[in-house]
C-alpha atoms as a PDB file:
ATOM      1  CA  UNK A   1      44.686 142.521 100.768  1.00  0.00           C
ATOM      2  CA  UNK A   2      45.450 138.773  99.350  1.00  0.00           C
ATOM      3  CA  UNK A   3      43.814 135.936 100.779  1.00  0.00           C
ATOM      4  CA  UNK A   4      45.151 132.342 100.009  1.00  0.00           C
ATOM      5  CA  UNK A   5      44.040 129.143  99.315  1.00  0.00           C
ATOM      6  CA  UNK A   6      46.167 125.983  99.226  1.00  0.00           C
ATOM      7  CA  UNK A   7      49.109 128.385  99.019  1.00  0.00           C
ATOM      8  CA  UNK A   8      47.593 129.631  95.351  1.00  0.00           C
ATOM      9  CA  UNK A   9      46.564 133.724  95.575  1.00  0.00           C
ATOM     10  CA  UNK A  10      42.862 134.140  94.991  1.00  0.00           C
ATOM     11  CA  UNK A  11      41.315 136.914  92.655  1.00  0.00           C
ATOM     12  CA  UNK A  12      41.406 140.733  94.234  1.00  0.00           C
ATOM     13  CA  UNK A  13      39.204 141.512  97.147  1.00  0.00           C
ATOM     14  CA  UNK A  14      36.357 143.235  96.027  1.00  0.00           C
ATOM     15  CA  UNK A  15      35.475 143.771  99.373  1.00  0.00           C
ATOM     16  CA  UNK A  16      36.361 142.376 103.186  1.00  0.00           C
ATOM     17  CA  UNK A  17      35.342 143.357 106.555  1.00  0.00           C
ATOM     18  CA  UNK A  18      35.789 141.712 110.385  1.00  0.00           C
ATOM     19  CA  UNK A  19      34.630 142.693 113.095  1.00  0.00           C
ATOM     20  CA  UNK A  20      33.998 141.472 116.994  1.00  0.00           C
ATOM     21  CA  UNK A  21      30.874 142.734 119.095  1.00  0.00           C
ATOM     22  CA  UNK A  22      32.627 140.425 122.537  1.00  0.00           C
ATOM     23  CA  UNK A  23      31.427 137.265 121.848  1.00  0.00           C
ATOM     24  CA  UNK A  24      31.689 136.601 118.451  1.00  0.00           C
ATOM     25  CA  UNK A  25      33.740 137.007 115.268  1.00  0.00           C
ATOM     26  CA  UNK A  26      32.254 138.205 112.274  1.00  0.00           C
ATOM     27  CA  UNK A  27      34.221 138.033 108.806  1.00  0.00           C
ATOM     28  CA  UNK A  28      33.486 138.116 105.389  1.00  0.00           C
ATOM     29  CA  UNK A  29      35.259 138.582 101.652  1.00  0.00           C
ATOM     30  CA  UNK A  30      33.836 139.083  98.351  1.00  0.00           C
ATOM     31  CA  UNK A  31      35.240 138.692  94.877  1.00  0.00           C
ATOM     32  CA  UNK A  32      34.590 139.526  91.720  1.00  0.00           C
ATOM     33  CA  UNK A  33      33.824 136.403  89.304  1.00  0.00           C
ATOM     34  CA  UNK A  34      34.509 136.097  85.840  1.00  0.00           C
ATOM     35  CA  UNK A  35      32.260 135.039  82.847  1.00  0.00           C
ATOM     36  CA  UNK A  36      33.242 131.707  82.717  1.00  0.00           C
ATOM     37  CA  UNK A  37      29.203 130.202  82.430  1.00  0.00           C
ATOM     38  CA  UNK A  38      26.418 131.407  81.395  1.00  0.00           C
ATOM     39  CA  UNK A  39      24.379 129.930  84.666  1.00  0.00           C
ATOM     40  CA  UNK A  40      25.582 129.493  88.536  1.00  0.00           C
ATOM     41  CA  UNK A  41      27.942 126.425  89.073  1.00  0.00           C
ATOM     42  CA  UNK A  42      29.547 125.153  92.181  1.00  0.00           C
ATOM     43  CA  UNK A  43      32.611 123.247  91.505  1.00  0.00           C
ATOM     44  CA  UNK A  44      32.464 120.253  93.617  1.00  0.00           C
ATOM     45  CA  UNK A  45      35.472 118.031  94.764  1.00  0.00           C
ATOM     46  CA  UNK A  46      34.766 114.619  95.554  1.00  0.00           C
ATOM     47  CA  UNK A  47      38.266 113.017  96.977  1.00  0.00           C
ATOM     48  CA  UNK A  48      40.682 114.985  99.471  1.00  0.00           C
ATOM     49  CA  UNK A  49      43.507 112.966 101.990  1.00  0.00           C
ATOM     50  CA  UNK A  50      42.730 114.438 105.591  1.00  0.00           C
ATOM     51  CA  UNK A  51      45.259 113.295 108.937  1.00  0.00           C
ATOM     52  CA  UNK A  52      46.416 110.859 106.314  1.00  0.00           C
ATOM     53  CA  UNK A  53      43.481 109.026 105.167  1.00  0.00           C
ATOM     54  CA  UNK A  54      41.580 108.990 101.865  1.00  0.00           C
ATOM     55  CA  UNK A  55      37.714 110.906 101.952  1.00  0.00           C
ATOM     56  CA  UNK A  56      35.485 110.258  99.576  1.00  0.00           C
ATOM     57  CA  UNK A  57      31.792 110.192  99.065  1.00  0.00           C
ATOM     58  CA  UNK A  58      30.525 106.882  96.734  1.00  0.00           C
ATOM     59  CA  UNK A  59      29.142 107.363  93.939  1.00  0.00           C
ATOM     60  CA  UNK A  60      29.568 111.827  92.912  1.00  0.00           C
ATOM     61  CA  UNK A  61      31.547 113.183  90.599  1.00  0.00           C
ATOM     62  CA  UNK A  62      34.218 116.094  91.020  1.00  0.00           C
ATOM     63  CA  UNK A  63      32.371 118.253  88.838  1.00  0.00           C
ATOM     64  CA  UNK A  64      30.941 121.475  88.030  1.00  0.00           C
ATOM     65  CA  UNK A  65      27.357 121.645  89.408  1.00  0.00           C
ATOM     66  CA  UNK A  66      24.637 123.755  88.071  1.00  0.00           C
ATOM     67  CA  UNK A  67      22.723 125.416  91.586  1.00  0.00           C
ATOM     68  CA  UNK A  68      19.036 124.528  91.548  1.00  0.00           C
ATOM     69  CA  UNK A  69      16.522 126.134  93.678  1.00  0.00           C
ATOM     70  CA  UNK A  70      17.393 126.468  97.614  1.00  0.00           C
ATOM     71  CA  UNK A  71      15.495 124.434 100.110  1.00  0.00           C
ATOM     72  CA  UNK A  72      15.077 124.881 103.330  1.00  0.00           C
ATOM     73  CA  UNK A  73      16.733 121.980 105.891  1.00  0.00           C
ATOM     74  CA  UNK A  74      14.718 118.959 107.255  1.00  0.00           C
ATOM     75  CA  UNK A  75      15.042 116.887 110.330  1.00  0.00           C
ATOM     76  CA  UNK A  76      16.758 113.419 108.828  1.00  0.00           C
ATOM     77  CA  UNK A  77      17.482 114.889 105.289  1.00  0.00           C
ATOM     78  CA  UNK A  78      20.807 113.920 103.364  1.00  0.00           C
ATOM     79  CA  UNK A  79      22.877 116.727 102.442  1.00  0.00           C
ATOM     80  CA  UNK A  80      26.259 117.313 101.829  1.00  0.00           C
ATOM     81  CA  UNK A  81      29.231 119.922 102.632  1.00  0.00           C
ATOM     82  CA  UNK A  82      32.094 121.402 100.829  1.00  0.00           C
ATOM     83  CA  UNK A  83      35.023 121.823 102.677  1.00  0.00           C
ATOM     84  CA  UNK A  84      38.914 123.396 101.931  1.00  0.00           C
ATOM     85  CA  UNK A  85      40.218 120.756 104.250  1.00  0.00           C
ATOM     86  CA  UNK A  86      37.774 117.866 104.396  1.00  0.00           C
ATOM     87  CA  UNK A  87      36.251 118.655 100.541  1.00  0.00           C
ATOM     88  CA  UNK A  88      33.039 116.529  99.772  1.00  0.00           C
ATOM     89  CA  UNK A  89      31.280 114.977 103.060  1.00  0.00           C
ATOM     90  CA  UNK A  90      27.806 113.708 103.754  1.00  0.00           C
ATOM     91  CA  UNK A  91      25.329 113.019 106.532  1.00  0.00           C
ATOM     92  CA  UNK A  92      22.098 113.448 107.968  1.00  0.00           C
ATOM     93  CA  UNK A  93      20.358 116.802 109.628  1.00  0.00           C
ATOM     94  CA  UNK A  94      20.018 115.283 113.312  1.00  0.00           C
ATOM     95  CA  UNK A  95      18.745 118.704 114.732  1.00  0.00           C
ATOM     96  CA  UNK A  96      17.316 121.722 113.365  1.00  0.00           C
ATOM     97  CA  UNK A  97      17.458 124.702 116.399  1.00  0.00           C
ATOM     98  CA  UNK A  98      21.147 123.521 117.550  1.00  0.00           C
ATOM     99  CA  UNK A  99      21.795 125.768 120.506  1.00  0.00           C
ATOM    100  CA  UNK A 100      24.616 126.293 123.407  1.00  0.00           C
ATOM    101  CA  UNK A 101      26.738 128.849 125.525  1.00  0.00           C
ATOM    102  CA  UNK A 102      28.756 129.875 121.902  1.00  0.00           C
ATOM    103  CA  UNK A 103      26.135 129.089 118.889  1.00  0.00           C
ATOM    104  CA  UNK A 104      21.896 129.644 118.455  1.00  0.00           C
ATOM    105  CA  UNK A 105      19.689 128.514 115.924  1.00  0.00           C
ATOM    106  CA  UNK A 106      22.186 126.966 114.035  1.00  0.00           C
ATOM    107  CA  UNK A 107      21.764 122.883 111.973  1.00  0.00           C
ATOM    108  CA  UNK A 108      23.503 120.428 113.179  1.00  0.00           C
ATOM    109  CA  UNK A 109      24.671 117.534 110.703  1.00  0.00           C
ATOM    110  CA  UNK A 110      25.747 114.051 111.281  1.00  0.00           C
ATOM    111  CA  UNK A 111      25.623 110.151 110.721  1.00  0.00           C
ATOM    112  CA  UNK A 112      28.604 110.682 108.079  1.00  0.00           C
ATOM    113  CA  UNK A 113      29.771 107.320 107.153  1.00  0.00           C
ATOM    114  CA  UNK A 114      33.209 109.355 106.217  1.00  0.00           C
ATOM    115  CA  UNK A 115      35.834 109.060 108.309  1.00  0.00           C
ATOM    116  CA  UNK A 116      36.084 112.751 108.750  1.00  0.00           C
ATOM    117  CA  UNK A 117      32.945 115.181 108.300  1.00  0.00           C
ATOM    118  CA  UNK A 118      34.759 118.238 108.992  1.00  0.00           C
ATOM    119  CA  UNK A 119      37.705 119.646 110.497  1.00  0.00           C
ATOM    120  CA  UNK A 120      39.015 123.221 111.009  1.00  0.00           C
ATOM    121  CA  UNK A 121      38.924 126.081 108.260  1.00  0.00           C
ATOM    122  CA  UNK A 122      35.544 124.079 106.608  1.00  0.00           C
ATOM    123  CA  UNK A 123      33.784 127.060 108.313  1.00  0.00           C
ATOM    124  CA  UNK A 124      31.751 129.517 105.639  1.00  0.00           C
ATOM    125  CA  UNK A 125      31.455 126.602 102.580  1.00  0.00           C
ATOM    126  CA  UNK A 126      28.533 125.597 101.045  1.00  0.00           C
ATOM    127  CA  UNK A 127      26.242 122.959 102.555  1.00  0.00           C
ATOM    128  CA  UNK A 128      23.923 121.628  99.583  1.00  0.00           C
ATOM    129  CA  UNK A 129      21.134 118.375  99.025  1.00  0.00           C
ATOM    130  CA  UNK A 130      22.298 116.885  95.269  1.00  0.00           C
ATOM    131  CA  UNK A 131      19.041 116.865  93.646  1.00  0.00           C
ATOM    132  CA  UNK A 132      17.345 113.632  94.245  1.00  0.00           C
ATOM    133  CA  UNK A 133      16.081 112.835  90.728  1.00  0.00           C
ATOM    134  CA  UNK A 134      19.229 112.550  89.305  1.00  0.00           C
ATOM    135  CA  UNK A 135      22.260 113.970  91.054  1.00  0.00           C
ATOM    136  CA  UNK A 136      22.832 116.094  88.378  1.00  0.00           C
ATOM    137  CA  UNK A 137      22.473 119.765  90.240  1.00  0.00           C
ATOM    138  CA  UNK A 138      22.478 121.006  93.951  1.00  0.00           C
ATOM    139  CA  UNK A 139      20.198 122.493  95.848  1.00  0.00           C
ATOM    140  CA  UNK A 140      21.858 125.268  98.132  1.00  0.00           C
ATOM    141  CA  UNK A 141      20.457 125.241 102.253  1.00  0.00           C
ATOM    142  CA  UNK A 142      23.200 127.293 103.875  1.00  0.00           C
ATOM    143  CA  UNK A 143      26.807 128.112 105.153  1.00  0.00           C
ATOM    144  CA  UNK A 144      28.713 125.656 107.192  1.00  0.00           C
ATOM    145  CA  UNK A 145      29.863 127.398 110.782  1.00  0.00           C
ATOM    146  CA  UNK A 146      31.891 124.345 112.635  1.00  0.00           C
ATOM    147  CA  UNK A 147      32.894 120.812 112.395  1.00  0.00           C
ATOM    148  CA  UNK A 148      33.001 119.835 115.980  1.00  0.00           C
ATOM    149  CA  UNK A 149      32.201 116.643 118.797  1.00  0.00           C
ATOM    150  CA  UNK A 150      29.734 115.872 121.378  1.00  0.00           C
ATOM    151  CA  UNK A 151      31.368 116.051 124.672  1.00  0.00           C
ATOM    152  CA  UNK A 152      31.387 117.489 128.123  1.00  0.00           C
ATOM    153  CA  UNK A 153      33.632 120.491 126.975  1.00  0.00           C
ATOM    154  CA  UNK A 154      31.768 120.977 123.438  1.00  0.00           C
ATOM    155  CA  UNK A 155      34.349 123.681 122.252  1.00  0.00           C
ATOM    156  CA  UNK A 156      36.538 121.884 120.649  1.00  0.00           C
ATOM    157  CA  UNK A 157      36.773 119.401 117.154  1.00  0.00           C
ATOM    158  CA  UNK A 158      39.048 117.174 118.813  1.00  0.00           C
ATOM    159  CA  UNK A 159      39.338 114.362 121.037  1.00  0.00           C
ATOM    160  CA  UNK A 160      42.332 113.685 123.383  1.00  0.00           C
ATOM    161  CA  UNK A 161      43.999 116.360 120.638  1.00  0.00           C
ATOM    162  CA  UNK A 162      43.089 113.942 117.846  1.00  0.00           C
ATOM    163  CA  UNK A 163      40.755 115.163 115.371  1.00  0.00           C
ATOM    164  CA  UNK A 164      37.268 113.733 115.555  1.00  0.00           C
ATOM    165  CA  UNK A 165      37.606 110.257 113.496  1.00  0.00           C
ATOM    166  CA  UNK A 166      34.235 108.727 112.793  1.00  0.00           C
ATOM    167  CA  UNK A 167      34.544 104.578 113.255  1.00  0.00           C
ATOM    168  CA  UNK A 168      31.653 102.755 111.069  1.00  0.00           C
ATOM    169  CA  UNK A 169      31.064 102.740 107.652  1.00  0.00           C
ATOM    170  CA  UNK A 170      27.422 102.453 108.635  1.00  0.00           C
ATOM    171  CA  UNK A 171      27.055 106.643 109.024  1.00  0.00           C
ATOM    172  CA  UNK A 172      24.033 105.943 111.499  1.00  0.00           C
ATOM    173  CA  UNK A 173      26.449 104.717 114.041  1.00  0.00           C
ATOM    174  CA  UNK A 174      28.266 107.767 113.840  1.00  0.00           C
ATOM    175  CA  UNK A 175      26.422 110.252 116.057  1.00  0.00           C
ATOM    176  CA  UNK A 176      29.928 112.039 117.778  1.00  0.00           C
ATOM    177  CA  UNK A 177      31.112 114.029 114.846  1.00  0.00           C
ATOM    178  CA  UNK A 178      28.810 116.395 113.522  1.00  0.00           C
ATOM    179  CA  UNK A 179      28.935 119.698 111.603  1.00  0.00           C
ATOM    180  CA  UNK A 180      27.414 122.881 112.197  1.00  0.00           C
ATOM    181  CA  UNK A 181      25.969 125.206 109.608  1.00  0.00           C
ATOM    182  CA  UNK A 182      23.293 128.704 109.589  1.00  0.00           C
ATOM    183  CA  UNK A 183      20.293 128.094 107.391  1.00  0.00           C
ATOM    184  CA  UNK A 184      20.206 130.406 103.904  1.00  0.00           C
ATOM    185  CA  UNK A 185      16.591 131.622 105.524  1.00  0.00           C
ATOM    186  CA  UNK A 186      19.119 132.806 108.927  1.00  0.00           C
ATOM    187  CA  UNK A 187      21.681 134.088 106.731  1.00  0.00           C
ATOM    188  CA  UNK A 188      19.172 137.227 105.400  1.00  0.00           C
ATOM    189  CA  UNK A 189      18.899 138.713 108.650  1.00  0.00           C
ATOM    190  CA  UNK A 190      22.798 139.549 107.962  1.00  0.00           C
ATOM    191  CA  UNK A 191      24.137 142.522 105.987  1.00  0.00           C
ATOM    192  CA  UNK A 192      24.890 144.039 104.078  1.00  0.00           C
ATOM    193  CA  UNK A 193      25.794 141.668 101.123  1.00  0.00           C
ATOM    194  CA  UNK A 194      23.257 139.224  99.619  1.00  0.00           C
ATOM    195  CA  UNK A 195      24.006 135.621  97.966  1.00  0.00           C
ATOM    196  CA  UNK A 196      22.361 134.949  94.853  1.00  0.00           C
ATOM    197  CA  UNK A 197      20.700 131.990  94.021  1.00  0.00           C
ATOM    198  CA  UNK A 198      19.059 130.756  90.431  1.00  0.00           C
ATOM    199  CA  UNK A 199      15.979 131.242  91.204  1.00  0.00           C
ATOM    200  CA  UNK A 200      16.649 134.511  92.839  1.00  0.00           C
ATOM    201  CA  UNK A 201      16.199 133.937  96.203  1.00  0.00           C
ATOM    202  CA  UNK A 202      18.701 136.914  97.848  1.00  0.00           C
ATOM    203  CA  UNK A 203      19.934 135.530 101.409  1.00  0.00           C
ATOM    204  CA  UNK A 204      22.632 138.794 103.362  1.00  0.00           C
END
């Protein structure tokens, strides 16, 4: 089975599996890295046009980062999200038991002061905190599940069919668009595969 990615084939599927209990999708792919460094990297890509418009978070690299240590998330922390269509977006953890009629226990993220946080097919990248000494590696905290809006019918990213478009460069006025993710700690009650970390914290 291929899978693709900006119309580029990705390595061989070690592995893949979906499945759907009634009320939710489950889906998952593994593949088999190379030796291309000797420690864990994330390759981060600050920079991506969305609906037309130029994202970008001030002052990161596009980079390889080494992966420090995980952390767990905390109310008002900064963190940040890779994305294959929005790329590199920030905000702030405005809630840390996020629950409704689809979703439990999940994070929610906010306050970006990009124009776009996330938008549809960011589901299953990395959400991350740079590390605050220097900026220099990332600190994993889990898998992002939805970009999405607060309204009266919730299931949805868009508004009046337009994607949700945060308005102030001032990301604490922004409090509509928000991102979902599942907490690394959330992620181990899942199997049967594991993600490694550096310090070898194993999450399923």
């Amino acid at each position: 089975m291929n899978f693709y990615y900006q119309n580029a084939v990705l390595s061989e599927v070690s592995a893949y599996a979906d499945s759907n209990n009634g009320w939710q999708t489950l889906d998952y792919a593994m593949y088999r890295l190379g030796t291309h460094a000797t420690a864990p990297y994330i390759n981060i890509e600050n920079g991506r046009t969305v609906e037309g418009e130029y994202v970008s978070v001030p002052g990161y690299a596009t980079n390889y980062y080494p992966i420090d240590y995980p952390k767990e998330p905390v109310r008002g922390q900064f963190i940040c999200k890779m994305g294959v269509n929005t790329g590199l977006t920030c905000g702030r953890i405005t809630e840390l038991n996020y629950t409704d009629s689809e979703y439990s226990n999940l994070v929610r993220m906010s306050e970006s002061a990009q124009r776009y946080i996330g938008l549809r097919v960011d589901g299953g990248g990395p959400v991350f905190a740079f590390r605050t000494s220097d900026n220099a590696a990332v600190h994993p905290i889990g898998l992002a599940v939805k970009a999405s809006v607060i309204e009266t019918y919730r299931g949805t990213e868009k508004i009046s069919e337009r994607p949700c478009r945060n308005t102030s460069t001032v990301g604490a006025n922004n409090t509509t668009c928000h991102v979902l993710f599942m907490r690394l700690s959330t992620i181990r009650g899942y199997s049967p595969y594991t993600i490694n970390t550096i310090s070898g914290f194993r999450a399923p």
